[in-house]
Structure formats: structure tokens, C-alpha cells
Protein backbone atom coordinates (compact mmCIF):
# COMPACT_ATOMS: atom_id res chain seq x y z
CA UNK A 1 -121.08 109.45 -73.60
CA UNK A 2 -118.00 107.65 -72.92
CA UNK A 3 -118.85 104.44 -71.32
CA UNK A 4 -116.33 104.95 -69.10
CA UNK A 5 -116.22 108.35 -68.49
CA UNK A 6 -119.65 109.12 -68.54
CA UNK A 7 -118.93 112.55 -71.20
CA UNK A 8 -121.87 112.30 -73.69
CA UNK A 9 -123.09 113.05 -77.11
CA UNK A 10 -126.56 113.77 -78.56
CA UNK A 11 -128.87 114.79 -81.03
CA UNK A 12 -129.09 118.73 -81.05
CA UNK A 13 -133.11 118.26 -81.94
CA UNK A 14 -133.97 118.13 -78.14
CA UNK A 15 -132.12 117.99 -74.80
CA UNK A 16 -135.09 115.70 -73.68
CA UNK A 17 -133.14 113.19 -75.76
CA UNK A 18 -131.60 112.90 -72.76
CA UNK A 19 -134.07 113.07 -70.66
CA UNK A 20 -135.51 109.84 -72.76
CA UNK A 21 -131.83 108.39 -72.57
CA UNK A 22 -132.37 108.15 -68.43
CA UNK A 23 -135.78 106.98 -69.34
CA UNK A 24 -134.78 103.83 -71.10
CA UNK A 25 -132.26 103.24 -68.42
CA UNK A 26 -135.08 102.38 -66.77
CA UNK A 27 -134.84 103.30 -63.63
CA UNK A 28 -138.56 102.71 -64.17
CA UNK A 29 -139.89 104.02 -60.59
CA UNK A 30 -143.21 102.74 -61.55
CA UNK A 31 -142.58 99.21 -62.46
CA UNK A 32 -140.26 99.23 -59.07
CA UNK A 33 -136.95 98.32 -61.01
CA UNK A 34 -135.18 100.20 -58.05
CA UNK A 35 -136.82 97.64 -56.35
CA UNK A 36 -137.57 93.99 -58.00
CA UNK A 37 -140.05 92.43 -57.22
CA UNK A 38 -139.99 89.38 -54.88
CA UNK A 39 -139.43 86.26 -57.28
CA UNK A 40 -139.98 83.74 -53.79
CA UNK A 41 -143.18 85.63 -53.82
CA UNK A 42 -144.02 85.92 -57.27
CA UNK A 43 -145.21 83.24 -59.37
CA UNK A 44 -145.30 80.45 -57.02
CA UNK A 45 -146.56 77.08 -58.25
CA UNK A 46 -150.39 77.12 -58.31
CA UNK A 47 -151.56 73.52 -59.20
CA UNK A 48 -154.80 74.20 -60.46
CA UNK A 49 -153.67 77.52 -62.43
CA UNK A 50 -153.55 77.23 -66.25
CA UNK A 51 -149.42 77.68 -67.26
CA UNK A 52 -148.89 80.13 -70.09
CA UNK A 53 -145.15 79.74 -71.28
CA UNK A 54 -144.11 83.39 -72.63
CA UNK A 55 -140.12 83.99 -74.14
CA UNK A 56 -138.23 86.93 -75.09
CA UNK A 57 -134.88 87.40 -76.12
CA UNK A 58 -133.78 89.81 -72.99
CA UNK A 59 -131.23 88.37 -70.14
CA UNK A 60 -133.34 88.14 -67.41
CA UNK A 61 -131.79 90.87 -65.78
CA UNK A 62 -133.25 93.13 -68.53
CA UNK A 63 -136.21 95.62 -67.45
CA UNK A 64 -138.37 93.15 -69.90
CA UNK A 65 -138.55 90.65 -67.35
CA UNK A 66 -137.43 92.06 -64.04
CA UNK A 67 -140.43 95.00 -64.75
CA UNK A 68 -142.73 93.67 -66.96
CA UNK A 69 -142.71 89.97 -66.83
CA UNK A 70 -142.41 90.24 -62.35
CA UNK A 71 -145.31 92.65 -62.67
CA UNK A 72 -147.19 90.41 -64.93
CA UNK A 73 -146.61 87.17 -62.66
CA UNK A 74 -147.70 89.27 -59.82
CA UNK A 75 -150.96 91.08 -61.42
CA UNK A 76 -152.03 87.38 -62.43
CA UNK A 77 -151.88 85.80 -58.80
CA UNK A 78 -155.04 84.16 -57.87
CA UNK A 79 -156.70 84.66 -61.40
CA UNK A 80 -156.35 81.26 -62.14
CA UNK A 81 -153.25 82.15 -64.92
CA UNK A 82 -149.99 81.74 -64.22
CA UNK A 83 -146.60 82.65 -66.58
CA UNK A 84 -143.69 80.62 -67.06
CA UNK A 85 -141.16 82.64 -68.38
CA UNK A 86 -138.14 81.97 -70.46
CA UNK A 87 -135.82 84.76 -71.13
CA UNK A 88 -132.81 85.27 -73.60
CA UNK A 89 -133.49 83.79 -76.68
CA UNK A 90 -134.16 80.29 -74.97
CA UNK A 91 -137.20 79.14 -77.22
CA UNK A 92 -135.79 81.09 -80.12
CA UNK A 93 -135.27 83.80 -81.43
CA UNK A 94 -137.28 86.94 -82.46
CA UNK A 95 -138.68 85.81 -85.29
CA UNK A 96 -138.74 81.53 -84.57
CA UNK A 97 -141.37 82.59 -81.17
CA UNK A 98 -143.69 85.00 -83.25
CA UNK A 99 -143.62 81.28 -85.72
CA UNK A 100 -144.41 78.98 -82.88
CA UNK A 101 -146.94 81.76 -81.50
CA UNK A 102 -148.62 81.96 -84.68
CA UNK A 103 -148.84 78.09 -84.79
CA UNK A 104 -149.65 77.26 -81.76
CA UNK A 105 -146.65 75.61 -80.35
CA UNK A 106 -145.68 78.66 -77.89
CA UNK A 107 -148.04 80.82 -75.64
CA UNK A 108 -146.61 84.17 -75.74
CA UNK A 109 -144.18 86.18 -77.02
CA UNK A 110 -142.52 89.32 -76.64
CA UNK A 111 -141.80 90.79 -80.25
CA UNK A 112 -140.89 94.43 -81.53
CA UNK A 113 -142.79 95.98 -84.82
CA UNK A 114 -139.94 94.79 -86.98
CA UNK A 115 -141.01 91.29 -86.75
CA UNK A 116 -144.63 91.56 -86.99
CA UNK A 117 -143.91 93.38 -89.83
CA UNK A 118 -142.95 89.71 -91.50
CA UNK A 119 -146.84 89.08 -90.68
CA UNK A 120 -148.61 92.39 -90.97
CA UNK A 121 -146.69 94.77 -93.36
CA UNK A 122 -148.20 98.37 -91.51
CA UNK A 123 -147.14 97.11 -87.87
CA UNK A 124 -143.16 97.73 -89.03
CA UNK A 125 -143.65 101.10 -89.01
CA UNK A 126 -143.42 101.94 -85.45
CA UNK A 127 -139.94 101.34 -86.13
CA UNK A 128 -139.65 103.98 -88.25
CA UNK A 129 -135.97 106.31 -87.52
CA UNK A 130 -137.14 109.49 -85.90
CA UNK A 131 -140.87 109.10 -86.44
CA UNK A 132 -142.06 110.23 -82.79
CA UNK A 133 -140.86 113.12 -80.70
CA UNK A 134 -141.07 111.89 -77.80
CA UNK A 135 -142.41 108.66 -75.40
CA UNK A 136 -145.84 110.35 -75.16
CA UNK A 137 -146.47 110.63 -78.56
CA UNK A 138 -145.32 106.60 -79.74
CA UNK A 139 -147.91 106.15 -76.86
CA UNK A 140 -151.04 108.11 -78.85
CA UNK A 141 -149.78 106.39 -81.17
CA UNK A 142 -149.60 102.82 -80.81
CA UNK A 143 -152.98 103.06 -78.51
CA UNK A 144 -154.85 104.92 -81.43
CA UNK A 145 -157.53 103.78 -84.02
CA UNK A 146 -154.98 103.17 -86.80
CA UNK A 147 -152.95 100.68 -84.69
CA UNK A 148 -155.90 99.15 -83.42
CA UNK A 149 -156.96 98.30 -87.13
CA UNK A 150 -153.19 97.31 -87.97
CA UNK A 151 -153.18 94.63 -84.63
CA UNK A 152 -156.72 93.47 -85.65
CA UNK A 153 -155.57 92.73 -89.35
CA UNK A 154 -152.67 90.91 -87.83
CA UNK A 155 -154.54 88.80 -85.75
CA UNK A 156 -156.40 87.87 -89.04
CA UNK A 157 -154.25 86.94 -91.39
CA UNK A 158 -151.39 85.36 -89.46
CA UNK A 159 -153.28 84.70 -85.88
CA UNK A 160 -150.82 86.34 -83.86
CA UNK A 161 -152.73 88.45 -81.20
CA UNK A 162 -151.28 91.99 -79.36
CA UNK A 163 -151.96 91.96 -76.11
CA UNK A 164 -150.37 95.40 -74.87
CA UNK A 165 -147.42 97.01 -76.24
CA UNK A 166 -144.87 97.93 -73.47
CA UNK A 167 -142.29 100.94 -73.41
CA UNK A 168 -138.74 99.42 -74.77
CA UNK A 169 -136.54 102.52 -74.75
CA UNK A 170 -135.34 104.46 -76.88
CA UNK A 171 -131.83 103.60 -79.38
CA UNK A 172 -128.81 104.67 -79.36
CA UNK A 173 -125.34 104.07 -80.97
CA UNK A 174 -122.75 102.22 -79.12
CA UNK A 175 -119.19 102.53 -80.80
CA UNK A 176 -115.51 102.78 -80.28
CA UNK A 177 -115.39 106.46 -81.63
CA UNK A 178 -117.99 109.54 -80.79
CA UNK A 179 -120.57 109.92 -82.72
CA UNK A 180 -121.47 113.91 -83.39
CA UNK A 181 -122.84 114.70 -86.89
CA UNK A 182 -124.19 112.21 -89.30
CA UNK A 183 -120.97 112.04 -91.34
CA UNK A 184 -119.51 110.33 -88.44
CA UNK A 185 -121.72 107.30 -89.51
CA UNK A 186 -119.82 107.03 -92.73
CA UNK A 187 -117.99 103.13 -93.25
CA UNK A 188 -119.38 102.00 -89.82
CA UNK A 189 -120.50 98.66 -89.68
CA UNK A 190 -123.72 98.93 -86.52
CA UNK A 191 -125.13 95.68 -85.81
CA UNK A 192 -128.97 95.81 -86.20
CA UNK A 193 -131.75 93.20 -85.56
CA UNK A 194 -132.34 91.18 -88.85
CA UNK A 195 -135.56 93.02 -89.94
CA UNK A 196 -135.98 95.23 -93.23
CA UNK A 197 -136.92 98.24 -91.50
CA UNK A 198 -133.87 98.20 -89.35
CA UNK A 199 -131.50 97.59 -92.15
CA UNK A 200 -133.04 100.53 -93.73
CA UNK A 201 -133.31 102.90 -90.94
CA UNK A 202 -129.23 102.63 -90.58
CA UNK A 203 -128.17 102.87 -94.15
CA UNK A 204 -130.51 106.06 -93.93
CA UNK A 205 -128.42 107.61 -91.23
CA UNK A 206 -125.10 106.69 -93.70
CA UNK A 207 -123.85 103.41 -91.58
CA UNK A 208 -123.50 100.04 -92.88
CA UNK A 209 -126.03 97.52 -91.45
CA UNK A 210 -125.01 94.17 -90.31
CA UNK A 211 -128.03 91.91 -89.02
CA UNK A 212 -126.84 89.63 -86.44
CA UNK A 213 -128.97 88.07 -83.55
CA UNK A 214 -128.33 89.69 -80.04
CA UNK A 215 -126.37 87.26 -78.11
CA UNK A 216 -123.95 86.91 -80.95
CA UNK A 217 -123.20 90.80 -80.71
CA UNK A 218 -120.46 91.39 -78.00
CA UNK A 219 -118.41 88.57 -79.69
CA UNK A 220 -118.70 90.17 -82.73
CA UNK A 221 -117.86 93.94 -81.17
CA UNK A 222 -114.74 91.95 -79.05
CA UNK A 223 -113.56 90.60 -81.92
CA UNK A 224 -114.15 93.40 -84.15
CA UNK A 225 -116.39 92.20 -86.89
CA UNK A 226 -118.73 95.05 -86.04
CA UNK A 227 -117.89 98.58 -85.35
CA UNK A 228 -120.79 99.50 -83.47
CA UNK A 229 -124.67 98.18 -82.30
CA UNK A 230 -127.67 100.31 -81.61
CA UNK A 231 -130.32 99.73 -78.89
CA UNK A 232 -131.84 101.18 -75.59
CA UNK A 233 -129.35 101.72 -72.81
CA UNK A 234 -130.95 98.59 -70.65
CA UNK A 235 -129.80 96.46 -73.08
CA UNK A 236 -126.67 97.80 -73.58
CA UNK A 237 -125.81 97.59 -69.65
CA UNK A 238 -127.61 94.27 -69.16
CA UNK A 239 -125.76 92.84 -72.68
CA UNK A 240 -122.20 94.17 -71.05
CA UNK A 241 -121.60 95.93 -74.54
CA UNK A 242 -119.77 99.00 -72.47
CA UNK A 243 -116.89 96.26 -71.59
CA UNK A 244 -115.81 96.27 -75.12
CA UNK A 245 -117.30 99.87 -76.75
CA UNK A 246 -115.86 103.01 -75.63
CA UNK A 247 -118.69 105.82 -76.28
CA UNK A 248 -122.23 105.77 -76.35
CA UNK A 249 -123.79 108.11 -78.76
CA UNK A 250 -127.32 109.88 -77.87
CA UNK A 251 -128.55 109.30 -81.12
CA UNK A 252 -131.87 108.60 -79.59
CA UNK A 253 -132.68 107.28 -83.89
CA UNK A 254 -135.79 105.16 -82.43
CA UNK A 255 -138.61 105.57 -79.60
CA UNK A 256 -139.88 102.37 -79.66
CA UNK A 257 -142.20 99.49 -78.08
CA UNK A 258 -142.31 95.57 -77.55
CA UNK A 259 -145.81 93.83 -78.08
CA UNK A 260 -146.62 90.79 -76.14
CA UNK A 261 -148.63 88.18 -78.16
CA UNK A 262 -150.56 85.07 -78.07
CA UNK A 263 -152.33 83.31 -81.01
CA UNK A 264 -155.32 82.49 -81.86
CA UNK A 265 -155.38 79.05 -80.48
CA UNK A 266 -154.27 79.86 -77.01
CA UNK A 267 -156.47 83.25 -76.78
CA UNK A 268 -159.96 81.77 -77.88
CA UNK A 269 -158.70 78.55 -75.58
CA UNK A 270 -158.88 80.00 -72.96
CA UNK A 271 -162.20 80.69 -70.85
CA UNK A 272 -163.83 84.17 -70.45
CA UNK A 273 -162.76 84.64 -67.37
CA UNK A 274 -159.12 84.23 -67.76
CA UNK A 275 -159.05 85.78 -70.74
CA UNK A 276 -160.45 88.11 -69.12
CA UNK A 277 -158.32 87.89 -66.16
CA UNK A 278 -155.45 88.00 -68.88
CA UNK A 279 -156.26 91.23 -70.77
CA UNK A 280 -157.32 93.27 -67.50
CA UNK A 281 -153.19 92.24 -66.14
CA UNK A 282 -152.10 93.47 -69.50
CA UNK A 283 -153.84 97.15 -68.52
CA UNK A 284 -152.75 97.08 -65.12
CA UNK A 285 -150.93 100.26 -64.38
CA UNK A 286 -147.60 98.30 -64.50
CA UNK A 287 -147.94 97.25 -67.29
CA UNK A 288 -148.92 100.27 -69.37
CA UNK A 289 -147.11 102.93 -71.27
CA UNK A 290 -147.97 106.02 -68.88
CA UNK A 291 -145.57 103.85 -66.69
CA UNK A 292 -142.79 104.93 -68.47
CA UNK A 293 -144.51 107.81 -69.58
CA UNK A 294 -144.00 109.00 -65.63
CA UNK A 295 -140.57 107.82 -65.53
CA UNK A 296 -139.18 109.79 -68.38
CA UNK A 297 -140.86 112.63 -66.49
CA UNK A 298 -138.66 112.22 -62.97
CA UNK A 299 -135.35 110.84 -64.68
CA UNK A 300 -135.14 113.85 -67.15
CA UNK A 301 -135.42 116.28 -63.91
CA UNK A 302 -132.51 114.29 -62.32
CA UNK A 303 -130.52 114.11 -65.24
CA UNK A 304 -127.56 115.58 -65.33
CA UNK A 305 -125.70 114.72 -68.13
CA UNK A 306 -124.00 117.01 -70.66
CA UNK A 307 -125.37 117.99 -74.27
CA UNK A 308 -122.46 118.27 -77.15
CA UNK A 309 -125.30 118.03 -79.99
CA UNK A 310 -125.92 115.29 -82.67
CA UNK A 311 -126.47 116.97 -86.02
């Protein structure tokens, strides 16, 4: 797709790759991105209401917090909880808030597989390049037994908790050239997140990794240091990467999720109601996959752009 011109490439495996592409646009009916939520009415102080700081490393303009961080806010009025949240890498990044999670020194956390694969080995391989077909099936997947032994061995030997595990999108390449068969990939440097599986997943496709932390990426595609990034369209549009790439390719390379975490301290602190208050938010229809899951299902009947074929 030219960034520009809107004239796009994907992978031949499945014109619901593009279908998934409007998907992690996010035009996520269902968690009202269309329509934000109300931050004058969302979240207001409530002195008696325990504060929970949560970060991420999205701009707050990203679906993370506009969608899932609004919704949370709002499903947690009155229950005694309230969220203070702090966006775009402000208490660290990645990596530095699953540390002060796991110690105690931060609340919550948004975090994808990658990273609590540094804790937990088996979580990393959501992450995996091309391991689901489609949004419905990383769902199954992440909500089944296996993952639910996976989280609870996580939670023991590091205690960093899952919470829920919220649609992210689904990746694809951002460059200055079109991306069509996998040769194409050939001497490109493609910024990734600084996480083994990442690092492998793109040297897999035959592209040269380059780990680099997210706000440091469109300076480095500016100024040329990197060829090319990978990640959901959301953050491309929200990151402004389109001002300085010229194509985005449908590679559509990785369905994946974000987990939002507490630790140990924090979760066992708190009383049974709110955490009971806490975990029914987290399972709010808002904030669950089938959210997206019905998304993907209206934007790919609305979609209208144009197949070439990845290979």
C-alpha cells in the first residue's frame, strides 16, 4: 500500500489479510474508537479509591489507551479502583515496567509475549511469524489450557501476573520500496522491538533485524539508519511513520496480543473485592478479544482495498 496513494500489497495466503489489516486499524466499533470515550467523564478523581498507576509504551492517541485503557477507567468507576495511566514509554520502557512490575515498584503494565518471554520462556511464543491464521484462532489460543499453565508458571517464578491479554493488531512492513515476494526482504535493515523472538522472526523472512526502542524509530527511518519497521497499522499512523516511508506492505508476519500485568505484591494487596472488582473489568466485553474479534468481522466487509499478493 503506498502510504500515500493508498495501492497495496499482501500476502497471497488469504485476502482476509486484509480484512485483519482494517482490523488493526482499529476502527474498533466495539471499544467505540470512532467514538472516544469522554476523558472529563472518565476517571475523575475519587478520594477514597485505591490509585493503580499502569504504563505502556503507546502515544496516547494509540487504540491501547484511547480503547482499552478509557474502557478500563470507565468499567472501574465506583468499584473503589481507579487507573492512572502513563502512556509512551514514560515509566520505561518495555522491558524496565515488566522489572518494576515484577518488583513491586509499578502497578501495571502493558507488555507483549516477547518480553515475558525474558521471565517465562513458553509465553514468547505467541510471537511466533505466521503461527495463527487468523484473530479468532490467537484468541483460542491465548484463552486455552496451555496458556493458562504458561501465565500461571509466570506468575511463579518471576511474580508478574496476566490479567487479560488484549487484541494488538496484526504486523506489517513499512518501507520505502514494495514489498511482494520474500526476496524483496533481502539487505533490508526493519527495525524490530529488542526481543529474541523478534530478531528471529525477521532474519527468517530474509531481512536484517535492527532492535531499537519505538520512539527512537522515525528518527532513525528520517535519517535513514533503518530501511524499514514492522508493526500494526495503529501504530504506524499514531507513530507518523507514513511521513517518512513510502509503502506499506501487507505482510500481515504476526497476529498478535498485549497482556496487562500486575505483580504479586500489588494483586494479593489488594482486598477481595477489588480484586475482584479488578479481574471482572478485565472481562468486561471491552476489554476482551471477541471485541476485536467483531471488528475484524465488519472492517473486512467494508474493505476495499486491492490484493497484488505477498509470496
Amino acid at each position: 500500500m503506498k502510504l500515500e496513494n493508498s495501492t497495496p500489497t499482501s500476502r497471497r495466503r488469504s485476502t482476509a489479510a486484509i480484512g485483519l489489516a482494517a482490523c488493526a486499524a482499529l476502527l474498533l466499533s466495539g471499544c467505540n474508537v470512532g467514538t472516544p470515550v469522554d476523558r472529563d467523564e472518565v476517571g475523575q478523581a475519587d478520594t477514597d479509591a485505591k490509585t493503580l498507576r499502569l504504563a505502556h509504551v503507546y502515544e496516547a492517541g494509540h487504540p491501547v489507551e484511547e480503547c482499552g485503557v478509557a474502557a478500563l477507567k470507565e468499567e472501574l468507576e465506583g468499584s473503589g479502583i481507579q487507573i492512572e495511566s502513563f502512556p509512551a514509554a514514560q515509566l520505561g520502557n518495555e522491558s524496565e515496567s515488566l522489572e518494576q512490575v515484577a518488583s513491586g515498584a509499578l502497578d501495571m503494565a502493558i507488555a507483549g509475549p516477547s518480553f515475558l518471554g525474558v521471565w517465562e520462556e513458553d509465553a514468547a511464543v505467541l510471537d511466533g511469524a505466521y503461527l495463527f491464521e487468523d484473530v479468532d484462532h490467537f484468541e483460542e489460543t491465548v484463552e486455552g489450557e496451555s496458556m493458562a499453565t504458561v501465565f500461571d508458571n509466570l506468575y511463579e517464578s518471576s511474580d508478574i501476573r496476566v490479567l487479560s491479554s488484549w487484541y494488538y493488531g496484526t504486523r506489517h512492513v513499512t518501507a520505502n520500496t514494495e514489498i511482494s515476494e520474500s526476496a524483496d526482504f533481502n539487505g533490508l535493515k526493519i527495525r524490530t522491538p529488542n526481543a529474541p523472538l523478534y530478531l528471529e522472526n525477521i532474519a527468517a523472512m530474509g531481512g536484517t533485524a535492527t532492535p531499537m526502542a519505538l520512539d527512537e524509530v522515525y528518527l532513525a527511518l528520517q535519517q535513514g539508519v533503518i530501511d524499514a519497521q514492522e508493526n500494526p497499522i495503529p501504530t504506524i499512523s499514531t507513530a507518523k511513520f507514513n511521513e517518512v516511508q513510502d509503502y506499506i506492505n501487507l505482510t500481515g508476519h504476526m497476529i498478535q496480543g498485549v497482556m496487562i500485568t500486575t505483580g504479586r505484591t500489588v494483586y494479593e494487596g489488594l482486598t477481595d473485592d477489588e480484586r475482584e472488582a479488578l479481574e471482572g473489568a478485565m472481562l468486561s466485553p471491552p476489554m476482551t478479544l471477541a471485541c476485536a474479534s467483531r471488528s475484524r468481522k465488519r472492517a473486512s466487509s467494508t474493505n476495499g482495498a486491492r490484493a497484488t499478493g505477498f509470496r
